[in-house]
C-alpha atoms as a PDB file:
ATOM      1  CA  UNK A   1       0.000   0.000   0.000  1.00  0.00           C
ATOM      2  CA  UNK A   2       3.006   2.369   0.943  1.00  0.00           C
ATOM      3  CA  UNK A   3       4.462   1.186  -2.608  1.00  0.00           C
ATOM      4  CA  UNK A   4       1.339   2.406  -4.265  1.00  0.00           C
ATOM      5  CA  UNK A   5       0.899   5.051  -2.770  1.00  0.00           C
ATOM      6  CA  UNK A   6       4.288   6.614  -2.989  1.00  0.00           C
ATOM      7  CA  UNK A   7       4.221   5.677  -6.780  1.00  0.00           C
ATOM      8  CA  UNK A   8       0.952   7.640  -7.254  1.00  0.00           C
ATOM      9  CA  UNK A   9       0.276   5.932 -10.303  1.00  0.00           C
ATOM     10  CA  UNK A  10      -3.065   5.944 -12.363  1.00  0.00           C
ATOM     11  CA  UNK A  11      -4.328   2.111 -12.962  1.00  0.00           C
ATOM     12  CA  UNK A  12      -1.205   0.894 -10.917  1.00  0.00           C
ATOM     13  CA  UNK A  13      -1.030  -2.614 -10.326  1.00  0.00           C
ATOM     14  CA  UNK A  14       0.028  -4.915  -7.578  1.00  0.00           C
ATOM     15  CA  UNK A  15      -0.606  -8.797  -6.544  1.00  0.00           C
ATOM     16  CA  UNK A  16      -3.369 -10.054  -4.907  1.00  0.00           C
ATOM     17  CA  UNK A  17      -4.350 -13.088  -3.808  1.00  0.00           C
ATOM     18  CA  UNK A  18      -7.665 -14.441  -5.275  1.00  0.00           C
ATOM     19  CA  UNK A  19      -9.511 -17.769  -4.439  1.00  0.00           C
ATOM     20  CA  UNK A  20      -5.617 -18.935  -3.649  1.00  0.00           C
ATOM     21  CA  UNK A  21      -4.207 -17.440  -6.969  1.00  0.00           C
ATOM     22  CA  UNK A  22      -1.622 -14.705  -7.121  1.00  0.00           C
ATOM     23  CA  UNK A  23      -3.101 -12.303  -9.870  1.00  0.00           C
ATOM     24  CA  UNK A  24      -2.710  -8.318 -11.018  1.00  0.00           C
ATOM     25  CA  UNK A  25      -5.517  -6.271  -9.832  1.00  0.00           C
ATOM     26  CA  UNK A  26      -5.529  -2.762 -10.254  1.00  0.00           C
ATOM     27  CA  UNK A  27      -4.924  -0.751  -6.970  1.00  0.00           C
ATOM     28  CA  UNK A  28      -4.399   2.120  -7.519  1.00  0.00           C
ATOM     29  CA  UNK A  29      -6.108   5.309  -9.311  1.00  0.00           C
ATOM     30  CA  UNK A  30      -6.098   9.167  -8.818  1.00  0.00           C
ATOM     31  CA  UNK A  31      -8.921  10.970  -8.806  1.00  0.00           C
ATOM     32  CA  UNK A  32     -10.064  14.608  -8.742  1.00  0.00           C
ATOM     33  CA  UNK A  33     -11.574  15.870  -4.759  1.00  0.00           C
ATOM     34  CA  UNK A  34     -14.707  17.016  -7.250  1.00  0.00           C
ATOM     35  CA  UNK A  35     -15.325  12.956  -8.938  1.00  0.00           C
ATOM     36  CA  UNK A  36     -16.413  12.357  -5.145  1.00  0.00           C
ATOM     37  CA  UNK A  37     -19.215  14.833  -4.211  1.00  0.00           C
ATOM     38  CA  UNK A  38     -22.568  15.070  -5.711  1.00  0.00           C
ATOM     39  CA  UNK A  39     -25.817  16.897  -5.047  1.00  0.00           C
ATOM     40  CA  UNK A  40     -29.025  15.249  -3.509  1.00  0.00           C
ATOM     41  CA  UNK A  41     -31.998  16.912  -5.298  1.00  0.00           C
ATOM     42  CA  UNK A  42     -35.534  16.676  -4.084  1.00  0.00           C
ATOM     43  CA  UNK A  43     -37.967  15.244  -6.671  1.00  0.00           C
ATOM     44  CA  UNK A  44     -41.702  16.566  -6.318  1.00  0.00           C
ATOM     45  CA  UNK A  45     -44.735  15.156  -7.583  1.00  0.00           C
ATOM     46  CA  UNK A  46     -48.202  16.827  -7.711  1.00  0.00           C
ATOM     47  CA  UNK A  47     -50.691  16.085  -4.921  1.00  0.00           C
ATOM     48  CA  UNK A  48     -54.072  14.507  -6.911  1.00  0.00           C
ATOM     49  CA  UNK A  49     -57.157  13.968  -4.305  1.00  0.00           C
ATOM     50  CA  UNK A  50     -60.405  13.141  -4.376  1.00  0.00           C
ATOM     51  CA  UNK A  51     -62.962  13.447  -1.906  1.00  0.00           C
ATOM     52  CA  UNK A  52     -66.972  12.085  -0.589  1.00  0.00           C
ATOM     53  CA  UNK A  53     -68.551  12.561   1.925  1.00  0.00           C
ATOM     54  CA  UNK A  54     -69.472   8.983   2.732  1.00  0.00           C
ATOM     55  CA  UNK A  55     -70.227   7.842   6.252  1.00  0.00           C
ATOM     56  CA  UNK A  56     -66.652   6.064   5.929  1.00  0.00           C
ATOM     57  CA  UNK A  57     -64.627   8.803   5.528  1.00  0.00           C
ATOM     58  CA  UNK A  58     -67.006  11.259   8.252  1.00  0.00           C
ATOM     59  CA  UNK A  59     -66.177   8.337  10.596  1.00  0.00           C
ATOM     60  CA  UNK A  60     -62.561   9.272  10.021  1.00  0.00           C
ATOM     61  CA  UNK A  61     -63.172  13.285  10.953  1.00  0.00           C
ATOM     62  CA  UNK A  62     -63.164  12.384  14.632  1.00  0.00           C
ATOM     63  CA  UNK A  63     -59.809  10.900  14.712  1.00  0.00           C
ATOM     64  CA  UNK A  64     -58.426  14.383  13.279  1.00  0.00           C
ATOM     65  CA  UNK A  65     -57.116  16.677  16.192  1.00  0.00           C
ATOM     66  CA  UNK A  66     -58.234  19.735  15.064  1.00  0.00           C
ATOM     67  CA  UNK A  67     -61.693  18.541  14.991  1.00  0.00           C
ATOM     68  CA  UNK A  68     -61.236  17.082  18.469  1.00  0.00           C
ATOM     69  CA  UNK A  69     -59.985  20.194  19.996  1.00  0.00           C
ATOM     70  CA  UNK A  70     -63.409  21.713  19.515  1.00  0.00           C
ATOM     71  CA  UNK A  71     -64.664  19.465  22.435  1.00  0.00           C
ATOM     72  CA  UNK A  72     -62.068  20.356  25.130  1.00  0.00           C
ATOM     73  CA  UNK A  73     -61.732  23.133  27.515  1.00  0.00           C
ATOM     74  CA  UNK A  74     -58.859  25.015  28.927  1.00  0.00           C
ATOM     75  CA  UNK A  75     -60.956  25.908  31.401  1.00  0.00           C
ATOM     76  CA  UNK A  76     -58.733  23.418  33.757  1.00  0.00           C
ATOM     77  CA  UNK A  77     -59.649  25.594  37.087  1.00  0.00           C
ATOM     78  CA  UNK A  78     -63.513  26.421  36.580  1.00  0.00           C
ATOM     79  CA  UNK A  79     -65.283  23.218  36.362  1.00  0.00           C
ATOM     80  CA  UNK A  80     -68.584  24.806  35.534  1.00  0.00           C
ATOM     81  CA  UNK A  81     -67.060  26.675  32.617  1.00  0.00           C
ATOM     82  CA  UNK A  82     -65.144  23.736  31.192  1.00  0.00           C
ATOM     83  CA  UNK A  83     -68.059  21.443  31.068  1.00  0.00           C
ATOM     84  CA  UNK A  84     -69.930  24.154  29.098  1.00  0.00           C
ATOM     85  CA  UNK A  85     -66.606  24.780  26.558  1.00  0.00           C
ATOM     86  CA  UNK A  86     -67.214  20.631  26.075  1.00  0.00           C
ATOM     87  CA  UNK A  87     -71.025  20.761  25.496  1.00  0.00           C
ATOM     88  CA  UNK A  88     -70.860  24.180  23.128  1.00  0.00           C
ATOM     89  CA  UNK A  89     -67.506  22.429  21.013  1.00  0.00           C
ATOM     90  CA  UNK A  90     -69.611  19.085  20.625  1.00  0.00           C
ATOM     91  CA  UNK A  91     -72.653  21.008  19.551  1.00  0.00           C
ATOM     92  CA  UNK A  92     -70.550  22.230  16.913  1.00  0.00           C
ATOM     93  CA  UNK A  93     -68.895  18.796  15.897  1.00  0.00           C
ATOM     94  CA  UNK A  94     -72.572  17.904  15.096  1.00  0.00           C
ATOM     95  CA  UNK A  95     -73.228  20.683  13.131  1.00  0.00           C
ATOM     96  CA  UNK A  96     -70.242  20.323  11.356  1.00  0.00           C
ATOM     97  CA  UNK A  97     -71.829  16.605  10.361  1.00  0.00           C
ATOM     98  CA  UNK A  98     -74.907  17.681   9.767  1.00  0.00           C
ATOM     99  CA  UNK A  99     -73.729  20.508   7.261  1.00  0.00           C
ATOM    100  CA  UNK A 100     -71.698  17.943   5.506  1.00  0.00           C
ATOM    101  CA  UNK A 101     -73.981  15.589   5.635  1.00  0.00           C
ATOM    102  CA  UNK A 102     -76.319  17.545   3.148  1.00  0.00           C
ATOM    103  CA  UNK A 103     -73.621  16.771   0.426  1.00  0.00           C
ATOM    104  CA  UNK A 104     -74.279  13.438  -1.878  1.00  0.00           C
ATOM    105  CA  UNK A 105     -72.472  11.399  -0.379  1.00  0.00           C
ATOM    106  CA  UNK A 106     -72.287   8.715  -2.915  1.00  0.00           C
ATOM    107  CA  UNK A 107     -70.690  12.036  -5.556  1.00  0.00           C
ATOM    108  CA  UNK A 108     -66.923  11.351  -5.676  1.00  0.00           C
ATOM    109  CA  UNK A 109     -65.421  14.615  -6.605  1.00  0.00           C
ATOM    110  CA  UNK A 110     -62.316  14.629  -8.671  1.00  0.00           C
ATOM    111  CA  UNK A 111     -61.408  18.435  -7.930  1.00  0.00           C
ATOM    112  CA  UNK A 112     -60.856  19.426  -4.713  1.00  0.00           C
ATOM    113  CA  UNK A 113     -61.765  22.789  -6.185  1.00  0.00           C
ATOM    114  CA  UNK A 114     -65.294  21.619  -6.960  1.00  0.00           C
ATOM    115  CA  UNK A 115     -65.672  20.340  -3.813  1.00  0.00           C
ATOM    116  CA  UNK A 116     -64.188  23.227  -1.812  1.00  0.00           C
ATOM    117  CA  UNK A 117     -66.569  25.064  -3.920  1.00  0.00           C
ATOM    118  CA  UNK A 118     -69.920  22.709  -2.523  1.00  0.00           C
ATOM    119  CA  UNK A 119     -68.201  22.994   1.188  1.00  0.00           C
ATOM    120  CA  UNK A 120     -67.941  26.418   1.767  1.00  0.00           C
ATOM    121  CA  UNK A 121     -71.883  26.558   0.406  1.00  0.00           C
ATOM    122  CA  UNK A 122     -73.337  24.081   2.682  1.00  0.00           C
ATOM    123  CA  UNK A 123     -71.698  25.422   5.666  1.00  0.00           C
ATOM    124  CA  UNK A 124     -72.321  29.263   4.751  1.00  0.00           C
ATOM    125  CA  UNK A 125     -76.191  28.013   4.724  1.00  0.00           C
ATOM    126  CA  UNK A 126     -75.770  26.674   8.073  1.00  0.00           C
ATOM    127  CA  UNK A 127     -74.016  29.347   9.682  1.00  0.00           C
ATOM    128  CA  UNK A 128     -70.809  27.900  10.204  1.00  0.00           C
ATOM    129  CA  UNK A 129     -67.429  30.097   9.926  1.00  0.00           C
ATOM    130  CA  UNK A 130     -64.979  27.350  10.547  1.00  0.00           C
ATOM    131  CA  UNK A 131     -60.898  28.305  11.107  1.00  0.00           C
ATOM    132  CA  UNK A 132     -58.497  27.245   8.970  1.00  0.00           C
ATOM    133  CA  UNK A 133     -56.963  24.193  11.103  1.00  0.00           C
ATOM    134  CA  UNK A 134     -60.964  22.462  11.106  1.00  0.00           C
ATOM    135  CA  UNK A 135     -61.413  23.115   7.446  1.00  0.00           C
ATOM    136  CA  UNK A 136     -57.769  21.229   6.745  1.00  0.00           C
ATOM    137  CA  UNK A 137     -59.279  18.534   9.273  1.00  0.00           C
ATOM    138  CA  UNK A 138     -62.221  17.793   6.840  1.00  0.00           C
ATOM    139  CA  UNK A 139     -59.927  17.679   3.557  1.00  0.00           C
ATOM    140  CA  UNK A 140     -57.999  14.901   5.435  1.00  0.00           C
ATOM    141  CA  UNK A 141     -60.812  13.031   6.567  1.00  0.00           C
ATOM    142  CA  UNK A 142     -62.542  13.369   3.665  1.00  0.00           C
ATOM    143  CA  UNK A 143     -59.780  13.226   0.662  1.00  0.00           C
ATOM    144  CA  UNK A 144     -57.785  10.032  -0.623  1.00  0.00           C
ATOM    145  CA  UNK A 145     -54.617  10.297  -3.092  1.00  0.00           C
ATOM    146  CA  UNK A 146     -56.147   9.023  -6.223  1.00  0.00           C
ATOM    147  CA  UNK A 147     -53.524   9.487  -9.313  1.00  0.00           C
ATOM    148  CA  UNK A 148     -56.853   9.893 -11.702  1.00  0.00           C
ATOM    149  CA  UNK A 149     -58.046  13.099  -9.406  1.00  0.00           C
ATOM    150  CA  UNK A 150     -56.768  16.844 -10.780  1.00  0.00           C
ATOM    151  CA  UNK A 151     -53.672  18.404  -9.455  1.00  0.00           C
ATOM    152  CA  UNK A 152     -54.241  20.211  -5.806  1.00  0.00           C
ATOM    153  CA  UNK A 153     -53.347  23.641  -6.294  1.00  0.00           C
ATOM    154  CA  UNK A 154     -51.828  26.307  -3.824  1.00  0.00           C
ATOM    155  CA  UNK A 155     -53.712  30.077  -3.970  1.00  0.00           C
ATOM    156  CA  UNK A 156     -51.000  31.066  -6.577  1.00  0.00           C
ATOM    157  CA  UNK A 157     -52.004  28.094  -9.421  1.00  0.00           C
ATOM    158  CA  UNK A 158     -49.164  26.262  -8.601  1.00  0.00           C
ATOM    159  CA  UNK A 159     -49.202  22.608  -7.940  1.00  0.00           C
ATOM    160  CA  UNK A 160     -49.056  21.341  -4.168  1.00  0.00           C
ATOM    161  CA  UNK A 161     -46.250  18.074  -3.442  1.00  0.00           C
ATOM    162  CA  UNK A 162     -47.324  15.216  -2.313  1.00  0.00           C
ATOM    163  CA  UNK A 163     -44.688  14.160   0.464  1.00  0.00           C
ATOM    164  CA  UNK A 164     -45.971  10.377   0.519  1.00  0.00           C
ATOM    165  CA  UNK A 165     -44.594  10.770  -3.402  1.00  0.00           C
ATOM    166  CA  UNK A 166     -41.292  12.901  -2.705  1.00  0.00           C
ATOM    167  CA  UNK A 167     -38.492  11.133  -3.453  1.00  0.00           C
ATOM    168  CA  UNK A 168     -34.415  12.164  -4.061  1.00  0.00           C
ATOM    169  CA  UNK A 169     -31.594  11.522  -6.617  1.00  0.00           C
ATOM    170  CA  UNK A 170     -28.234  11.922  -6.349  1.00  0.00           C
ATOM    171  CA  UNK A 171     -26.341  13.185  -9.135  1.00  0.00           C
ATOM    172  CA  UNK A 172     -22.732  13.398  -9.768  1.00  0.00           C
ATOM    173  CA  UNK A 173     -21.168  17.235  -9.128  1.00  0.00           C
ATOM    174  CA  UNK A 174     -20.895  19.241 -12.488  1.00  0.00           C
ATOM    175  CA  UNK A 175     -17.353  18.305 -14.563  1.00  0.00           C
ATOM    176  CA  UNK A 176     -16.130  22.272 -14.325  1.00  0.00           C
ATOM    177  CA  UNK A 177     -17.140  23.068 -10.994  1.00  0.00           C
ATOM    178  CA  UNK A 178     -14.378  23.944  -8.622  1.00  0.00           C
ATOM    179  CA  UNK A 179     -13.908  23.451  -4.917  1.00  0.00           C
ATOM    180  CA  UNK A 180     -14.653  24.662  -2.612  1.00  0.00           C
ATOM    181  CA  UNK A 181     -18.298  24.838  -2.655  1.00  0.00           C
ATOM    182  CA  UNK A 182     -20.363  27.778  -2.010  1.00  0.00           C
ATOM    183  CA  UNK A 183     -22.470  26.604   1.104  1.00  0.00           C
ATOM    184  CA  UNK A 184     -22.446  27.174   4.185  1.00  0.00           C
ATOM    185  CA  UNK A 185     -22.538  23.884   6.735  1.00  0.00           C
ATOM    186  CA  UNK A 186     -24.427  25.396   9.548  1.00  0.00           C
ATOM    187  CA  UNK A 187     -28.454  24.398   9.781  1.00  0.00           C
ATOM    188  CA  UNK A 188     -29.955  27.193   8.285  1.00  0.00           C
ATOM    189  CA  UNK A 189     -26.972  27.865   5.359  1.00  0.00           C
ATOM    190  CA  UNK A 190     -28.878  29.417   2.149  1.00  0.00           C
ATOM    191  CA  UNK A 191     -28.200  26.925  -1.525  1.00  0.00           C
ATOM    192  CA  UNK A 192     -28.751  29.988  -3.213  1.00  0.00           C
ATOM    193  CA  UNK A 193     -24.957  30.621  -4.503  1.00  0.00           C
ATOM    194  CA  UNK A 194     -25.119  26.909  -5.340  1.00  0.00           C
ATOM    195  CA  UNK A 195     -28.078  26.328  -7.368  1.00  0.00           C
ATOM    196  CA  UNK A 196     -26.837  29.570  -9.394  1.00  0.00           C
ATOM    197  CA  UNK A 197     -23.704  26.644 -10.628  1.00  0.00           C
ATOM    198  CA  UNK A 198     -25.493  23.642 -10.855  1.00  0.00           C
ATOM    199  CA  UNK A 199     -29.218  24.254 -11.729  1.00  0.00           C
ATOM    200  CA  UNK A 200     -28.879  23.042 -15.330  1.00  0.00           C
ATOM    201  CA  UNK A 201     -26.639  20.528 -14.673  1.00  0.00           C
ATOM    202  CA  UNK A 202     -29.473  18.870 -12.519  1.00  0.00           C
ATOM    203  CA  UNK A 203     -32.262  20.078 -14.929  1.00  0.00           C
ATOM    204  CA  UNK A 204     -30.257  18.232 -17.658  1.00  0.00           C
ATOM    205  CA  UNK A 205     -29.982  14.830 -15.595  1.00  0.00           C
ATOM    206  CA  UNK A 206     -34.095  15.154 -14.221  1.00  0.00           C
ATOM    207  CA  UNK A 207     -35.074  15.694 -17.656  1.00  0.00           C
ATOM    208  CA  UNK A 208     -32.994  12.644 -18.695  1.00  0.00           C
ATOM    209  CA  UNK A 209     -33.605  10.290 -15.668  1.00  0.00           C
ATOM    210  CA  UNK A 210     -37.125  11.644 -14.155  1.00  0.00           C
ATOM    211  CA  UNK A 211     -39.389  13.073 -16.430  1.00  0.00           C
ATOM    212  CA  UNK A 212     -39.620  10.508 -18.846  1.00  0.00           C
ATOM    213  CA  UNK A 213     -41.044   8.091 -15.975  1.00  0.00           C
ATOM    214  CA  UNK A 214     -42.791  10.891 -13.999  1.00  0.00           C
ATOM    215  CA  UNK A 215     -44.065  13.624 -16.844  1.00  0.00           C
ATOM    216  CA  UNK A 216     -45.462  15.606 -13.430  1.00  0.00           C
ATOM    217  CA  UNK A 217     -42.405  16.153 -11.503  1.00  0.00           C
ATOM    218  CA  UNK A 218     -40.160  19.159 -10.613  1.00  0.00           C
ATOM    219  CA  UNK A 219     -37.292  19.399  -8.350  1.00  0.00           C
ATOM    220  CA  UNK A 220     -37.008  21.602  -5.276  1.00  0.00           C
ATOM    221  CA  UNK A 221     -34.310  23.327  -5.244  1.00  0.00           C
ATOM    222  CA  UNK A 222     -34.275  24.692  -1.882  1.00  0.00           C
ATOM    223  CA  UNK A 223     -33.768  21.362  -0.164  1.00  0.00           C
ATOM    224  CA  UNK A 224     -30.650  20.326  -2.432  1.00  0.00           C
ATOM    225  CA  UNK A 225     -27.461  19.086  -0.523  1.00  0.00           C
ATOM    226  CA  UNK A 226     -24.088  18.126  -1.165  1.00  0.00           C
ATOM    227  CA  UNK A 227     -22.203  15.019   0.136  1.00  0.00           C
ATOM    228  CA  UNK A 228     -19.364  13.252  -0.528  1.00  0.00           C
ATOM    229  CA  UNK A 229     -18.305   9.199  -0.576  1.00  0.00           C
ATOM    230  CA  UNK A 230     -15.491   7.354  -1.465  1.00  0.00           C
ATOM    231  CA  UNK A 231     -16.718   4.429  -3.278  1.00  0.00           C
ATOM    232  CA  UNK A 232     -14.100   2.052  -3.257  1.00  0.00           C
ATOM    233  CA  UNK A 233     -16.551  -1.136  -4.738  1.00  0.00           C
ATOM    234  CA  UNK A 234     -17.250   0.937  -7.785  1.00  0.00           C
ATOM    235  CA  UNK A 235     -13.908   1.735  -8.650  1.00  0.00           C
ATOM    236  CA  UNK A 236     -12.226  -1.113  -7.902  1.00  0.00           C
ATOM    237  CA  UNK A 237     -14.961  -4.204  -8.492  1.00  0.00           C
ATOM    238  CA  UNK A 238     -13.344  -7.232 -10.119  1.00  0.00           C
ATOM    239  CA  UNK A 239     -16.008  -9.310 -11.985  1.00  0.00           C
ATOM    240  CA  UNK A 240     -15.730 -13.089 -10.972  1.00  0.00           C
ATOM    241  CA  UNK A 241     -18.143 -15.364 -13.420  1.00  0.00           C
ATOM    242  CA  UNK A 242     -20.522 -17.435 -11.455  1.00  0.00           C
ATOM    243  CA  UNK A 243     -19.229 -21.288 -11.404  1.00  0.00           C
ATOM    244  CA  UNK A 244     -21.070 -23.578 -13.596  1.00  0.00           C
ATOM    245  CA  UNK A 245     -23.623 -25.247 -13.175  1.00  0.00           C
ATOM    246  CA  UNK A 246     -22.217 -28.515 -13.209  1.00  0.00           C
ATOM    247  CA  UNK A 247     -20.433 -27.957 -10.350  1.00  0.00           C
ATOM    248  CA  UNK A 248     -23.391 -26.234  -8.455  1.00  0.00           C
ATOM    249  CA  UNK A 249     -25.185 -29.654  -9.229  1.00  0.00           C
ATOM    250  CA  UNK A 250     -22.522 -31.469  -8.042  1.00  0.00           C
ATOM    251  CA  UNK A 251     -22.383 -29.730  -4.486  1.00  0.00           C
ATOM    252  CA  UNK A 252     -26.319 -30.033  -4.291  1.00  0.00           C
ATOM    253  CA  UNK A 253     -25.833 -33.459  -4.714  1.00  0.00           C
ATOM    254  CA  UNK A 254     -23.305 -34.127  -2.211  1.00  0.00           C
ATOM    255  CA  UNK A 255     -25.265 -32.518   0.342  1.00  0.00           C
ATOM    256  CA  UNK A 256     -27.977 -34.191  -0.299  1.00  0.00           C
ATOM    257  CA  UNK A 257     -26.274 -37.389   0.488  1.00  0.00           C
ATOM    258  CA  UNK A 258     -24.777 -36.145   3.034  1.00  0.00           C
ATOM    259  CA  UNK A 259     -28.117 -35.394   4.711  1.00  0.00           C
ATOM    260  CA  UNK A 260     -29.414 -38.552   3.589  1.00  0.00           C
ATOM    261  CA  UNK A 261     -26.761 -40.699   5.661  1.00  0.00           C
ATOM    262  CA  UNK A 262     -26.994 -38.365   8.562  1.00  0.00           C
ATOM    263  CA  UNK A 263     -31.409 -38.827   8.869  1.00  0.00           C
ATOM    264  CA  UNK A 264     -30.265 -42.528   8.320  1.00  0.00           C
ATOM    265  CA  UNK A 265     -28.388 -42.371  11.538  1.00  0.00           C
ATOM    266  CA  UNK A 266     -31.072 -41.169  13.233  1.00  0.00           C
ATOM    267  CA  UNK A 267     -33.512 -43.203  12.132  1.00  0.00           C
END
């Protein structure tokens, strides 16, 4: 290793001993500090719901927290208070039911546009002016991915990411980029300075490697990272063939008489 080392050859050689054979294997090759980092790239995909108001999927409301909050009390000190917090917030659960209730509940909407649309009429006609955390409740309870539903879209038109979907890639660092890097290490470092070097370089590979299995896909940008490895199988793997299978026969028949004399013992 000291040999090789010193030597600082590309490709150099040395002996090594294989299945008891002395052979030349390469050992030895130089590589650039760049040829070991690459970038980790968020892949997005488009959040697709759709949603009914079936008894199912009301059951499923209760087990939300947000709707469960509307039954409890702070109240901790003031018993008398509390247990009228409890009996107001359940009034409300049931309202909340009943509104949604006067949807079709055998309609499975495809949009959750549409449906937003029919929610915010049936509980505008009964009175209800639900916060934000209670409506989110009833789009979980009542929505199921469903890769035939329309994109969910934010308040800007753009598409929402599913995070059961998200997935990563790791792509080699750019050939002319040089080191060091400019990111910061520290939790809260901005990728800003690197995106501006390697955004089409990663555009290039997810249009190669992504899109063409996943047409609705974009990558995040602002949760790529950089690592580093040294991998020592991939650069210095030495395909052995498989033995034949003659001799695998052979073996399997050998133990098999082997296991054969030793049940006869027992027996």
């Amino acid at each position: 290793m000291v040999r090789l080392y010193g030597d600082f050859e590309q490709n150099g050689l040395s002996e090594v001993k294989s299945d008891g054979q002395i052979e030349k294997q390469i050992c030895s090759k130089i590589f650039d500090n760049r040829e070991f980092g690459f970038l980790k790239i968020t892949v997005e995909r488009s959040l697709r719901l759709n949603f009914q108001v079936s008894e199912d999927r009301l059951a499923r409301l209760s087990e939300q927290k947000a709707f469960q909050d509307l039954a409890t009390s702070k109240k901790r000190k003031d018993a008398q208070v509390q247990q009228l917090e409890m009996e107001m917030g359940e009034s409300l659960q049931n309202q909340i039911l009943d509104a949604l209730r006067c949807l079709d509940g055998d309609r499975l909407y495809m949009s959750r546009a549409e449906f937003m649309r029919d929610l915010d009429k049936v509980l505008k006609d009964a009175g209800l002016k639900l916060k934000e955390p209670v409506i989110k409740a009833i789009l979980a309870a009542l929505g199921e991915a469903d890769p035939e539903a329309e994109i969910c879209r934010d308040k800007k038109g753009n598409p929402e990411p599913d995070s059961n979907l998200r997935d990563t890639e790791i792509v080699p660092l750019p050939d002319d980029i040089t080191l060091p890097i400019p990111l910061g290490y520290d939790k809260d470092a901005s990728v800003d300075e690197l995106i501006k070097l390697v955004k089409k370089h990663c555009e290039v590979y997810f249009e190669a490697e992504v899109l063409p299995h996943v047409p609705d896909a974009w990558i995040d940008f602002s949760k790529t990272k950089v690592g580093y490895e040294i991998p020592l199988n991939r650069h210095f793997y030495v395909y052995q063939p498989p033995r034949s299978l003659d001799e695998i026969e052979n073996d399997i028949k050998t133990l098999e008489a082997d296991i054969m004399a030793m049940l006869g013992e027992v027996v």
